[in-house]
PDB file of N, CA and C in Angstrom:
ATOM      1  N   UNK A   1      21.846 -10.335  46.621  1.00  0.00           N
ATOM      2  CA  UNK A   1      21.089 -10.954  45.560  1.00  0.00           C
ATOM      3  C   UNK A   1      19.766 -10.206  45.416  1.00  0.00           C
ATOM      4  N   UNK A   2      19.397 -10.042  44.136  1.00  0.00           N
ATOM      5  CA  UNK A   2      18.251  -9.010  44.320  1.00  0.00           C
ATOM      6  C   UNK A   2      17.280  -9.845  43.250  1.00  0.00           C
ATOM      7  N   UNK A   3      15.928  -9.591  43.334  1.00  0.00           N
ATOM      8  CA  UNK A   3      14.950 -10.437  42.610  1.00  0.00           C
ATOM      9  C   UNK A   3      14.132  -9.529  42.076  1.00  0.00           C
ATOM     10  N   UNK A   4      14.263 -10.071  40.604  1.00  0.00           N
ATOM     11  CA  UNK A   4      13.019  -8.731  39.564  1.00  0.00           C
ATOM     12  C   UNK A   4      12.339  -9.693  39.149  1.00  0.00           C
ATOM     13  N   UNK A   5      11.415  -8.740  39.311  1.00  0.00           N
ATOM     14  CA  UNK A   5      10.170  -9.668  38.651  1.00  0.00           C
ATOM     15  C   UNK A   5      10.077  -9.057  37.172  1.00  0.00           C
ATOM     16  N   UNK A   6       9.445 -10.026  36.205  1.00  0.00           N
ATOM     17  CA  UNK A   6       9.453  -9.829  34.913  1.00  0.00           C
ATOM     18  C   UNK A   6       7.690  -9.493  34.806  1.00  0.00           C
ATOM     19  N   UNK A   7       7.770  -8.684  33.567  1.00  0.00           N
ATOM     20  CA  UNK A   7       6.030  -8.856  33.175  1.00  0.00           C
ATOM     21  C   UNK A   7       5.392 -10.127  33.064  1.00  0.00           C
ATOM     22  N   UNK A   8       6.449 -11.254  32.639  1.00  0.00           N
ATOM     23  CA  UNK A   8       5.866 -12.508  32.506  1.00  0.00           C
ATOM     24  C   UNK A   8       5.578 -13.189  33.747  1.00  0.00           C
ATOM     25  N   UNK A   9       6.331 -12.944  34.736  1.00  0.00           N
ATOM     26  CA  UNK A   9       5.828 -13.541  35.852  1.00  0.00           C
ATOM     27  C   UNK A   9       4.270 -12.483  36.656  1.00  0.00           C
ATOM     28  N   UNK A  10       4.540 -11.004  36.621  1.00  0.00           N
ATOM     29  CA  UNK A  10       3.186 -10.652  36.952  1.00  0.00           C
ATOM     30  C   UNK A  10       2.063 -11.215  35.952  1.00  0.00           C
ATOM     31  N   UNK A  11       2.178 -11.359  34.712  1.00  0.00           N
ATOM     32  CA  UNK A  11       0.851 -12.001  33.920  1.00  0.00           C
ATOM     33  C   UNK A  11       0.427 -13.013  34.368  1.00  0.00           C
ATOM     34  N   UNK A  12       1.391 -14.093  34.750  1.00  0.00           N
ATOM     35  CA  UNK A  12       1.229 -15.325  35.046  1.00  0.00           C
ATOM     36  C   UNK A  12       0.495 -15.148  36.597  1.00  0.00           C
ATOM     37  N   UNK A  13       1.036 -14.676  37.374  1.00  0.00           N
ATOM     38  CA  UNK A  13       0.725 -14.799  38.786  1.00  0.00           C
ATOM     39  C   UNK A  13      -1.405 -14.027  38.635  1.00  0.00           C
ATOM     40  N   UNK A  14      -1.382 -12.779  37.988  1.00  0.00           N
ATOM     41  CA  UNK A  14      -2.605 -12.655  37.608  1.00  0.00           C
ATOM     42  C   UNK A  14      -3.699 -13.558  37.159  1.00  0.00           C
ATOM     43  N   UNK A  15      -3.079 -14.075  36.177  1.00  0.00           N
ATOM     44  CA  UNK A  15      -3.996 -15.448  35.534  1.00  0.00           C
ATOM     45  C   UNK A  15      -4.715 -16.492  36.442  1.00  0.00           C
ATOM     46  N   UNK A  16      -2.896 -16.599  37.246  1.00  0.00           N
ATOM     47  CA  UNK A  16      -3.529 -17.848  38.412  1.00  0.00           C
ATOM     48  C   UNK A  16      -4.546 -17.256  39.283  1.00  0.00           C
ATOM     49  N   UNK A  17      -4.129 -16.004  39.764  1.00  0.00           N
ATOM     50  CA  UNK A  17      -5.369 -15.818  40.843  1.00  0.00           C
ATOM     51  C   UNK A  17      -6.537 -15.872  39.720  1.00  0.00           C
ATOM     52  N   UNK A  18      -7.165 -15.406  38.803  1.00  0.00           N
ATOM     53  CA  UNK A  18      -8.399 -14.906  38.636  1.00  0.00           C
ATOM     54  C   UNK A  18      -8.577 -16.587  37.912  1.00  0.00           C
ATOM     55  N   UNK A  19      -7.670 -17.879  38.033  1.00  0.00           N
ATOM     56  CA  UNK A  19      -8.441 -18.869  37.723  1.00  0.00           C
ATOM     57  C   UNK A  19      -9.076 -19.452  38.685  1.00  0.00           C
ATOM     58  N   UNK A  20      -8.004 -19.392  39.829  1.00  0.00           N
ATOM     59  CA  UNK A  20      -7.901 -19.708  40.854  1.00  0.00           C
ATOM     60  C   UNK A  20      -9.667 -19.334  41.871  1.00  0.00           C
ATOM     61  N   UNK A  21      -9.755 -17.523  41.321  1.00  0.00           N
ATOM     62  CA  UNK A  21     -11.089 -17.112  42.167  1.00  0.00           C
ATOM     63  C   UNK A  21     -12.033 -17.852  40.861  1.00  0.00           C
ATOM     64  N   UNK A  22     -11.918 -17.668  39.595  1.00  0.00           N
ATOM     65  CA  UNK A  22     -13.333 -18.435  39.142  1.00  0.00           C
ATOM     66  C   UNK A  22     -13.302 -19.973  39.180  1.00  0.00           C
ATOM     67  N   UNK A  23     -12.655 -20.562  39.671  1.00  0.00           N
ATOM     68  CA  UNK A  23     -13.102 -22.108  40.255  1.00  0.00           C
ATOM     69  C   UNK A  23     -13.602 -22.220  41.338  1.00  0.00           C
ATOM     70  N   UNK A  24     -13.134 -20.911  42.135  1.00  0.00           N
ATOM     71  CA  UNK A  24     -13.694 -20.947  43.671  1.00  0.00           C
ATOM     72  C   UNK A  24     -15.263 -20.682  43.742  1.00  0.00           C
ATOM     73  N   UNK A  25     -15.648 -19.811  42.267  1.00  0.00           N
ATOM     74  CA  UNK A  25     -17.344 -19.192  42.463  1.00  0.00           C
ATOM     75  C   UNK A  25     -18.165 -19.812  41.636  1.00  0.00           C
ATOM     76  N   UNK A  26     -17.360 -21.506  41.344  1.00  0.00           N
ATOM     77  CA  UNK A  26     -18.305 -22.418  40.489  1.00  0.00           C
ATOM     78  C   UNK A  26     -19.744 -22.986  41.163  1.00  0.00           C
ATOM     79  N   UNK A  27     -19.204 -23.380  42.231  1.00  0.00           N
ATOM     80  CA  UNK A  27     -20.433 -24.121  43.235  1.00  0.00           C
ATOM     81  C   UNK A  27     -20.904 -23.156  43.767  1.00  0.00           C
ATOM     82  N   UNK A  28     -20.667 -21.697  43.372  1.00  0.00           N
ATOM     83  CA  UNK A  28     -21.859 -20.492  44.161  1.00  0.00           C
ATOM     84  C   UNK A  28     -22.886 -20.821  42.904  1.00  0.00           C
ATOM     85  N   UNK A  29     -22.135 -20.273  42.092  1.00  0.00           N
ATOM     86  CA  UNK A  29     -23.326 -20.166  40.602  1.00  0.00           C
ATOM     87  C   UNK A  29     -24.178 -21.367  40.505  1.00  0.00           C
ATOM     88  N   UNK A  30     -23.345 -22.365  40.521  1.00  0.00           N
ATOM     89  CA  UNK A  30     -24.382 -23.284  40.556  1.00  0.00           C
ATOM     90  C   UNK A  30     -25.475 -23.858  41.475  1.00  0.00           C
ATOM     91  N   UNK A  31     -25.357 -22.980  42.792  1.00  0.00           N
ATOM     92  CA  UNK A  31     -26.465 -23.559  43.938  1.00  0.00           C
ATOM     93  C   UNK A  31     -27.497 -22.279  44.145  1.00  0.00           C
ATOM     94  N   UNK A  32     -26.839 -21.360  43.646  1.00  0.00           N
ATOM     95  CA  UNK A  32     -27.879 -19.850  44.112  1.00  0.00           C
ATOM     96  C   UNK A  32     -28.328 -20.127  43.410  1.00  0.00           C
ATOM     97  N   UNK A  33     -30.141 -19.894  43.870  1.00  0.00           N
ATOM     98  CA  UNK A  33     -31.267 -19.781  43.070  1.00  0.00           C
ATOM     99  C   UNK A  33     -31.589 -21.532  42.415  1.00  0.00           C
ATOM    100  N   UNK A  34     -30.984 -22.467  42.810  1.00  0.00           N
ATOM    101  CA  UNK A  34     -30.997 -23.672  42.779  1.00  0.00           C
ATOM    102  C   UNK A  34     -32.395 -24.172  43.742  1.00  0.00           C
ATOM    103  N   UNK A  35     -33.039 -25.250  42.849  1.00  0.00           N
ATOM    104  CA  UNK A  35     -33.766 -25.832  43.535  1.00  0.00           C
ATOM    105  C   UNK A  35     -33.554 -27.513  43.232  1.00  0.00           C
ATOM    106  N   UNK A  36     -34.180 -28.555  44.738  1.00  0.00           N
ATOM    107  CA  UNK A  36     -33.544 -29.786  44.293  1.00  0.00           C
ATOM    108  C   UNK A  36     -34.135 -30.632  43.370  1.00  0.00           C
ATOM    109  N   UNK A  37     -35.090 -29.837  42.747  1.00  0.00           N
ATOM    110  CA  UNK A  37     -35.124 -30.812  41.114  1.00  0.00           C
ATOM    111  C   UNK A  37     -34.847 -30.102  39.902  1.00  0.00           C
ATOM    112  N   UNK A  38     -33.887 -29.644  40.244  1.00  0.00           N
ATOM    113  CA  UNK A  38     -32.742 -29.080  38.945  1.00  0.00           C
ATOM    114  C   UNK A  38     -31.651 -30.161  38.846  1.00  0.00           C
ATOM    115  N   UNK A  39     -31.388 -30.932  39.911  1.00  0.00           N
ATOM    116  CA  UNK A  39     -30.107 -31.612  40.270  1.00  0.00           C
ATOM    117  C   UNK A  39     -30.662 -33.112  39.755  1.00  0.00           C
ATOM    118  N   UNK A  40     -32.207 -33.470  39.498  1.00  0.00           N
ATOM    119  CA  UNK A  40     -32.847 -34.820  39.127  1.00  0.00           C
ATOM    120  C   UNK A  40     -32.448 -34.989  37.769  1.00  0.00           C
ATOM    121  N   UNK A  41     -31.622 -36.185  37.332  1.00  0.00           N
ATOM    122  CA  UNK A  41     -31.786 -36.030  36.311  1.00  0.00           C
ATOM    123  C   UNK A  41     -32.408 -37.235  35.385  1.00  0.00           C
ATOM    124  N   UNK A  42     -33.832 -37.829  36.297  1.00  0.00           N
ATOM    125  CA  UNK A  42     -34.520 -38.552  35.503  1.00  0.00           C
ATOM    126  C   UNK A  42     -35.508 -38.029  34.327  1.00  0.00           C
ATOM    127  N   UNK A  43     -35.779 -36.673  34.321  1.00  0.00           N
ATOM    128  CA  UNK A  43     -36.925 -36.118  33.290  1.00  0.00           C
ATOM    129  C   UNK A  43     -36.049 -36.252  31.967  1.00  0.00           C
ATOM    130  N   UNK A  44     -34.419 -35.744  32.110  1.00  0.00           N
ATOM    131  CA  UNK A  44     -33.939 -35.925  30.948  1.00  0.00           C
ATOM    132  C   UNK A  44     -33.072 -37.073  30.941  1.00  0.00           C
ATOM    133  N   UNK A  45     -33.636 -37.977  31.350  1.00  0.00           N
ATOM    134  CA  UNK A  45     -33.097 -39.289  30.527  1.00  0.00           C
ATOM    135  C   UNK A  45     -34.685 -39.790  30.169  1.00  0.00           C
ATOM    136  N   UNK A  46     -35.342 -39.497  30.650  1.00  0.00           N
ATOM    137  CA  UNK A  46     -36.781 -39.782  29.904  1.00  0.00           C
ATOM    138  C   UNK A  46     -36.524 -39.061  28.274  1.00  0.00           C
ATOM    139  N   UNK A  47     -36.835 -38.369  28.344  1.00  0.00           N
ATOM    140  CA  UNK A  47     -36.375 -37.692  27.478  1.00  0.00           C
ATOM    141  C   UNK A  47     -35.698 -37.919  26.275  1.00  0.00           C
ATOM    142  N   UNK A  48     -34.375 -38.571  26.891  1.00  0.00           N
ATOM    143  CA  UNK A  48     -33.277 -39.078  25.411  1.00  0.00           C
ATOM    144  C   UNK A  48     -33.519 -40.343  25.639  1.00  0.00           C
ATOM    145  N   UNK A  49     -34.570 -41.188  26.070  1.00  0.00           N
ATOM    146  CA  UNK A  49     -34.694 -42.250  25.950  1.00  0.00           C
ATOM    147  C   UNK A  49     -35.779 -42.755  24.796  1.00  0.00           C
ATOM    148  N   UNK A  50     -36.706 -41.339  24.765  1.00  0.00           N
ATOM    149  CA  UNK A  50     -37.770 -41.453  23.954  1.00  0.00           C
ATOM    150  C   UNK A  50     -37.497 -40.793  22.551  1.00  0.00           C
ATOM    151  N   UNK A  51     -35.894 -40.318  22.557  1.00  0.00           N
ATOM    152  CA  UNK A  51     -35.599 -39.346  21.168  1.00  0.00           C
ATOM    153  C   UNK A  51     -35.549 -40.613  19.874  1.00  0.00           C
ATOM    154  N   UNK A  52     -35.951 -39.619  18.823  1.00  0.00           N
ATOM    155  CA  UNK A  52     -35.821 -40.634  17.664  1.00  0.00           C
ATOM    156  C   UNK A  52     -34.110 -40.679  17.466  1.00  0.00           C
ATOM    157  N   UNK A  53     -33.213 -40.342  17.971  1.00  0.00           N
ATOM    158  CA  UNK A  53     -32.225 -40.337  17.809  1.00  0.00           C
ATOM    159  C   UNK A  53     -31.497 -41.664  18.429  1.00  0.00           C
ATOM    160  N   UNK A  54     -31.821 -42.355  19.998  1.00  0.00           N
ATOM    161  CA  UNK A  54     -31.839 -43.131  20.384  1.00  0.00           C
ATOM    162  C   UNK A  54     -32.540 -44.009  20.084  1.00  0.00           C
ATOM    163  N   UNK A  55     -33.921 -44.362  19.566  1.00  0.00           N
ATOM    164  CA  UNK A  55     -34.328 -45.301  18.889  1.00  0.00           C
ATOM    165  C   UNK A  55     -33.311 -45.859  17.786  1.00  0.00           C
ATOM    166  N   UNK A  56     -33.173 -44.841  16.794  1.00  0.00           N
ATOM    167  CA  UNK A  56     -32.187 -45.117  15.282  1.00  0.00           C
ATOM    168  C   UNK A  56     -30.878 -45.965  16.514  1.00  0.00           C
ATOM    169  N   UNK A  57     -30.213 -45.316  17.200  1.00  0.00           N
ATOM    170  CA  UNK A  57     -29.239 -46.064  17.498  1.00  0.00           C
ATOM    171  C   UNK A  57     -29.318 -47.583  18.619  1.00  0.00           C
ATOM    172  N   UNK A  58     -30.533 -48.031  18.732  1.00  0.00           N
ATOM    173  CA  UNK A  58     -30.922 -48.872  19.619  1.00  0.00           C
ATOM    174  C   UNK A  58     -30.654 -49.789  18.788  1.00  0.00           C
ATOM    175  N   UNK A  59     -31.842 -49.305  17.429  1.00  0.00           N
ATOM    176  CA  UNK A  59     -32.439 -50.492  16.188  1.00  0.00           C
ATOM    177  C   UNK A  59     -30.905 -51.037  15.546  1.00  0.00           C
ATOM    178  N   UNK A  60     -30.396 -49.928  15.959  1.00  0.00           N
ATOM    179  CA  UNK A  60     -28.913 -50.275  14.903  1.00  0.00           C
ATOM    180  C   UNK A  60     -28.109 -51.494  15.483  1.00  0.00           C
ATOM    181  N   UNK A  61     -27.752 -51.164  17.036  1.00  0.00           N
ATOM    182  CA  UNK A  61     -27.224 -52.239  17.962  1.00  0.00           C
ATOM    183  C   UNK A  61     -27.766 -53.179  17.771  1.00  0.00           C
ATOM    184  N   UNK A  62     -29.242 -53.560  18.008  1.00  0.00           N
ATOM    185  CA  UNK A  62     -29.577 -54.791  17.677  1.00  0.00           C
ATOM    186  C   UNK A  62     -29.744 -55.367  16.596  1.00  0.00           C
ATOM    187  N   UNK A  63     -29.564 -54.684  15.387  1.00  0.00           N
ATOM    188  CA  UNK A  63     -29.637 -55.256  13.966  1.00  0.00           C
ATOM    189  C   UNK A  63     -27.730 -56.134  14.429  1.00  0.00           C
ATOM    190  N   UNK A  64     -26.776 -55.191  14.628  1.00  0.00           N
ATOM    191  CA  UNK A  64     -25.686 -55.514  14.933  1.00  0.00           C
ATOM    192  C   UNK A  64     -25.193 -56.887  15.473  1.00  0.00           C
ATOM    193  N   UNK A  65     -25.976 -57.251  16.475  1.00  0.00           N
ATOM    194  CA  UNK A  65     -26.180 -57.969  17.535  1.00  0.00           C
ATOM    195  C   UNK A  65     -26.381 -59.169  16.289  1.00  0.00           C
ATOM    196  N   UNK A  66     -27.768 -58.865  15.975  1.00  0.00           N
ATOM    197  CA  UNK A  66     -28.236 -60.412  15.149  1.00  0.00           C
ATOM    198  C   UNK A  66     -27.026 -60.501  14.276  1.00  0.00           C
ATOM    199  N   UNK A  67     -26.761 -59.312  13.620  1.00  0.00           N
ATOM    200  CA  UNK A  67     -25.316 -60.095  12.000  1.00  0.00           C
ATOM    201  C   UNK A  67     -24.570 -60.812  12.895  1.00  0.00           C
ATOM    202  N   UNK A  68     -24.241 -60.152  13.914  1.00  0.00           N
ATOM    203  CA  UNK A  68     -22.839 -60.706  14.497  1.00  0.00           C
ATOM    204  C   UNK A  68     -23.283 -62.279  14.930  1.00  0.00           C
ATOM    205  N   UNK A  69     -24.733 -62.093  15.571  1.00  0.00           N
ATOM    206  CA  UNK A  69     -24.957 -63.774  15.622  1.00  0.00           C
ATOM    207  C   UNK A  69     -24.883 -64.656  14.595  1.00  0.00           C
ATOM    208  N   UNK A  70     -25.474 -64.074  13.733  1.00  0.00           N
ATOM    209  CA  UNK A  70     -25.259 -64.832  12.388  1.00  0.00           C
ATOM    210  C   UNK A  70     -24.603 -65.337  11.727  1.00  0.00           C
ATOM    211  N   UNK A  71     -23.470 -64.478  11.678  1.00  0.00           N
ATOM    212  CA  UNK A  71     -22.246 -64.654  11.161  1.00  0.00           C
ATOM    213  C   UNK A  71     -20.962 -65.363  12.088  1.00  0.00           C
ATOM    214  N   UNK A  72     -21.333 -65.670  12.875  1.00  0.00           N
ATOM    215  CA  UNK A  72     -20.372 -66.604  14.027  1.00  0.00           C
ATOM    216  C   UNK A  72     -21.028 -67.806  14.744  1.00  0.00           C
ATOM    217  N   UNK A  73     -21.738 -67.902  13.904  1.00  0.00           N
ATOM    218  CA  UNK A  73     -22.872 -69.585  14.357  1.00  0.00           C
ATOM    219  C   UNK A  73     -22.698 -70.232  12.904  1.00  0.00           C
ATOM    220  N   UNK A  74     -22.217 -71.666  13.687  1.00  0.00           N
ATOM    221  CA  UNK A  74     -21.885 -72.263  12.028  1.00  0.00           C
ATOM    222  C   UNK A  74     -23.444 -73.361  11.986  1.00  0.00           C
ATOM    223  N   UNK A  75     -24.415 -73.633  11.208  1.00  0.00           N
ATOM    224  CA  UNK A  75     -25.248 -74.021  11.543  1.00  0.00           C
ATOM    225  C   UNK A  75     -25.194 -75.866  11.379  1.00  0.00           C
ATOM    226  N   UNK A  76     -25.946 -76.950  12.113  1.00  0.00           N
ATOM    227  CA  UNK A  76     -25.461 -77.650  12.101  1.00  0.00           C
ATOM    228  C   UNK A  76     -25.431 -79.016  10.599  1.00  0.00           C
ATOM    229  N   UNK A  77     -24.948 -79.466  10.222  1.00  0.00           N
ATOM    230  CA  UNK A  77     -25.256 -80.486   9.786  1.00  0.00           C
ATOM    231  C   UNK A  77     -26.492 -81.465   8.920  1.00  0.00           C
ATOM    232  N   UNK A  78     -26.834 -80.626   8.022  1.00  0.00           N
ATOM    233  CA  UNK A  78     -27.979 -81.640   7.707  1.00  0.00           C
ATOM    234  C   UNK A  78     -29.421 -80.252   7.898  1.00  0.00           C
ATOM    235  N   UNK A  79     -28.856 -79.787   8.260  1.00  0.00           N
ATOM    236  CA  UNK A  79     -30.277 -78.478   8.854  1.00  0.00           C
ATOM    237  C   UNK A  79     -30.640 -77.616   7.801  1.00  0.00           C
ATOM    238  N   UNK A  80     -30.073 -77.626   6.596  1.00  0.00           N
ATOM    239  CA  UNK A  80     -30.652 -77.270   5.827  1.00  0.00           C
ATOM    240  C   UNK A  80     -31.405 -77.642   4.673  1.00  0.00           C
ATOM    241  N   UNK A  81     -31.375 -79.066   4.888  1.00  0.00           N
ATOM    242  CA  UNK A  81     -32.006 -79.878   3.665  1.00  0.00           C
ATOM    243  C   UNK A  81     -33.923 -79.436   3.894  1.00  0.00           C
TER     244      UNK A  81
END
């Protein structure tokens, strides 16, 4: 019984190693030259906490909040005279 290898299996077997080595040199890149307040990530949630982008979507939730109260409270009896 004799076994050939096809181009498709050397491509494939290539691929895997060189995915294989760049998953292995993720946590190099990311710690060389690393210091431990790169890894904090309270400055940027300060940050998107103070964006006008998160405001607009705060104001929105709570506008939300009230319709939805509004609209699912039946009011009582006599309370509007």
């Amino acid at each position: 019984m004799t076994c050939q290898t096809t181009p498709g299996d050397v491509v494939a077997c290539l691929s895997l190693a060189v995915g294989v080595f760049s998953a292995s040199l993720v946590p190099f890149f990311l710690l060389i030259d690393a210091d431990l307040a790169d890894f904090d990530p309270r400055p940027a949630v300060r940050r998107a906490a103070a964006g006008p982008v998160w405001v607009a979507v705060r104001n929105t939730a709570l506008d939300a909040a009230a319709l939805i109260v509004l609209l699912t409270t039946a009011p009582k009896k006599g309370a509007l005279r």
